[in-house]
Protein backbone atom coordinates (compact mmCIF):
# COMPACT_ATOMS: atom_id res chain seq x y z
CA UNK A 1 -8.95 11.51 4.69
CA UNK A 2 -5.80 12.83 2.97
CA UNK A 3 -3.21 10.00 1.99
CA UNK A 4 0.20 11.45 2.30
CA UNK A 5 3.46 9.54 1.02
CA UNK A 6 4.09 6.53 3.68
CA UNK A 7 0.93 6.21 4.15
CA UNK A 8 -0.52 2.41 4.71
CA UNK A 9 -3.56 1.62 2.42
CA UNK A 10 -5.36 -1.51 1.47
CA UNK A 11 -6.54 -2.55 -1.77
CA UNK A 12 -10.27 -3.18 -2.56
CA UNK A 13 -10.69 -3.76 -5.59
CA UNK A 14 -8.79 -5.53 -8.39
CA UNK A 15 -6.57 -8.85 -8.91
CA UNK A 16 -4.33 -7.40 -5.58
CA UNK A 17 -7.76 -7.22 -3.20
CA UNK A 18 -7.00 -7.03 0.51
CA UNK A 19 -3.13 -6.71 -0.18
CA UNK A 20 -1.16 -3.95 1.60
CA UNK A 21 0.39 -1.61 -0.01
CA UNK A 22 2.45 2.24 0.91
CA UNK A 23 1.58 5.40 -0.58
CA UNK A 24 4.69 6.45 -2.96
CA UNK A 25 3.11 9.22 -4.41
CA UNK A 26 -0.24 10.93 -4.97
CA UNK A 27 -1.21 13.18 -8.18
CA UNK A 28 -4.85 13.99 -8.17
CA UNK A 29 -7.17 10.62 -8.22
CA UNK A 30 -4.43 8.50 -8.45
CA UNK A 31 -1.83 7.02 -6.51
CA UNK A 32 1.40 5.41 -6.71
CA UNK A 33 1.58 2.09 -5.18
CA UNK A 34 4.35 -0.15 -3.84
CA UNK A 35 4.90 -3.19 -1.60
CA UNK A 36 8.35 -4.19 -2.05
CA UNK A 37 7.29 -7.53 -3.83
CA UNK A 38 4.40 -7.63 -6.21
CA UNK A 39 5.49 -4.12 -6.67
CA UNK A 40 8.85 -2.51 -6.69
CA UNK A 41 9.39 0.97 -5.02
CA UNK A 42 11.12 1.61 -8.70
CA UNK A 43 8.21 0.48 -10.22
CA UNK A 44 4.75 1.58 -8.66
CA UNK A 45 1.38 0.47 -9.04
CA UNK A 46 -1.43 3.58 -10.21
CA UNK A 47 -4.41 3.04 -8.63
CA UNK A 48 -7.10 5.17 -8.21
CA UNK A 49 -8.70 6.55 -4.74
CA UNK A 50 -11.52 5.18 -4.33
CA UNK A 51 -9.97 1.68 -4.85
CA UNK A 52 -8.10 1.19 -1.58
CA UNK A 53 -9.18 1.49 1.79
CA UNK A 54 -7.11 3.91 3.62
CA UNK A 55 -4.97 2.73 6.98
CA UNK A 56 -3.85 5.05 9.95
CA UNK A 57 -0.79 3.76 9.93
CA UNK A 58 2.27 5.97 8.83
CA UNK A 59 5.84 4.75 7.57
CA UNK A 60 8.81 6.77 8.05
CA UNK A 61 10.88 7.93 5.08
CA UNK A 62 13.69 6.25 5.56
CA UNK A 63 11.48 2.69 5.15
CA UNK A 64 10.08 3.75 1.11
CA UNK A 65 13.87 4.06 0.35
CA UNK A 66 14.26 0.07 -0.96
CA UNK A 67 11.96 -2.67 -1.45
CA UNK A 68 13.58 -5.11 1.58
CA UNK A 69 12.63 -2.30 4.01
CA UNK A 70 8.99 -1.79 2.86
CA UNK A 71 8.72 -5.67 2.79
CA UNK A 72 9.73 -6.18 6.26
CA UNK A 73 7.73 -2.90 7.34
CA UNK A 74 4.40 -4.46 5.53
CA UNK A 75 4.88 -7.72 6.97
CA UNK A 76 4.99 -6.44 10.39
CA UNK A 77 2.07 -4.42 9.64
CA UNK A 78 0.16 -7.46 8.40
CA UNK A 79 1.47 -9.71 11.26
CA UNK A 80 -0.15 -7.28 13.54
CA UNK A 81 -3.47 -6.49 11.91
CA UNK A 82 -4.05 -9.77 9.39
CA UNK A 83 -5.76 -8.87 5.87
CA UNK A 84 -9.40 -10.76 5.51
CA UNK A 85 -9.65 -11.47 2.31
CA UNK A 86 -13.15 -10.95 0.59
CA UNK A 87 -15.14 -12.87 -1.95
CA UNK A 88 -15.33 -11.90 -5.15
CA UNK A 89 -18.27 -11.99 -7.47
């Protein structure tokens, strides 16, 4: 699956597992990463691919454009389809 910008992914690996994040950006094998909290839309998290789980889930444009808006988009998201944490090792 492609991830385009908007785009709804889930971590899987890493100190952030099972947190939600939207796609800012993608160059290559890596992405660009925000959340509106942990991580700012001015300051993105690089991840690689294969370390998130991709969502169907779509955000418009206008919702990436400040950190409050991706916050309360996430939340929603979240509210609607809870994250289940896994163990780790």
């Amino acid at each position: 699956m492609d991830l385009v910008r908007g785009q709804l992914v889930r971590s899987r690996a890493g100190r952030d597992t099972a947190r939600t994040f939207a796609v800012l950006a993608v160059e290559g094998q890596m992405l660009f990463l925000a959340d509106g909290s942990l991580r700012r839309v001015n300051s993105p998290k690089r991840k690689k691919r294969k370390h998130v789980a991709p969502i169907a889930t779509v955000l418009p444009g206008e919702t990436l454009a400040d950190d409050a808006r991706l916050r309360r988009a996430i939340a929603a998201f979240d509210e609607a389809s809870p994250p289940t944490p896994t163990r780790r090792k």
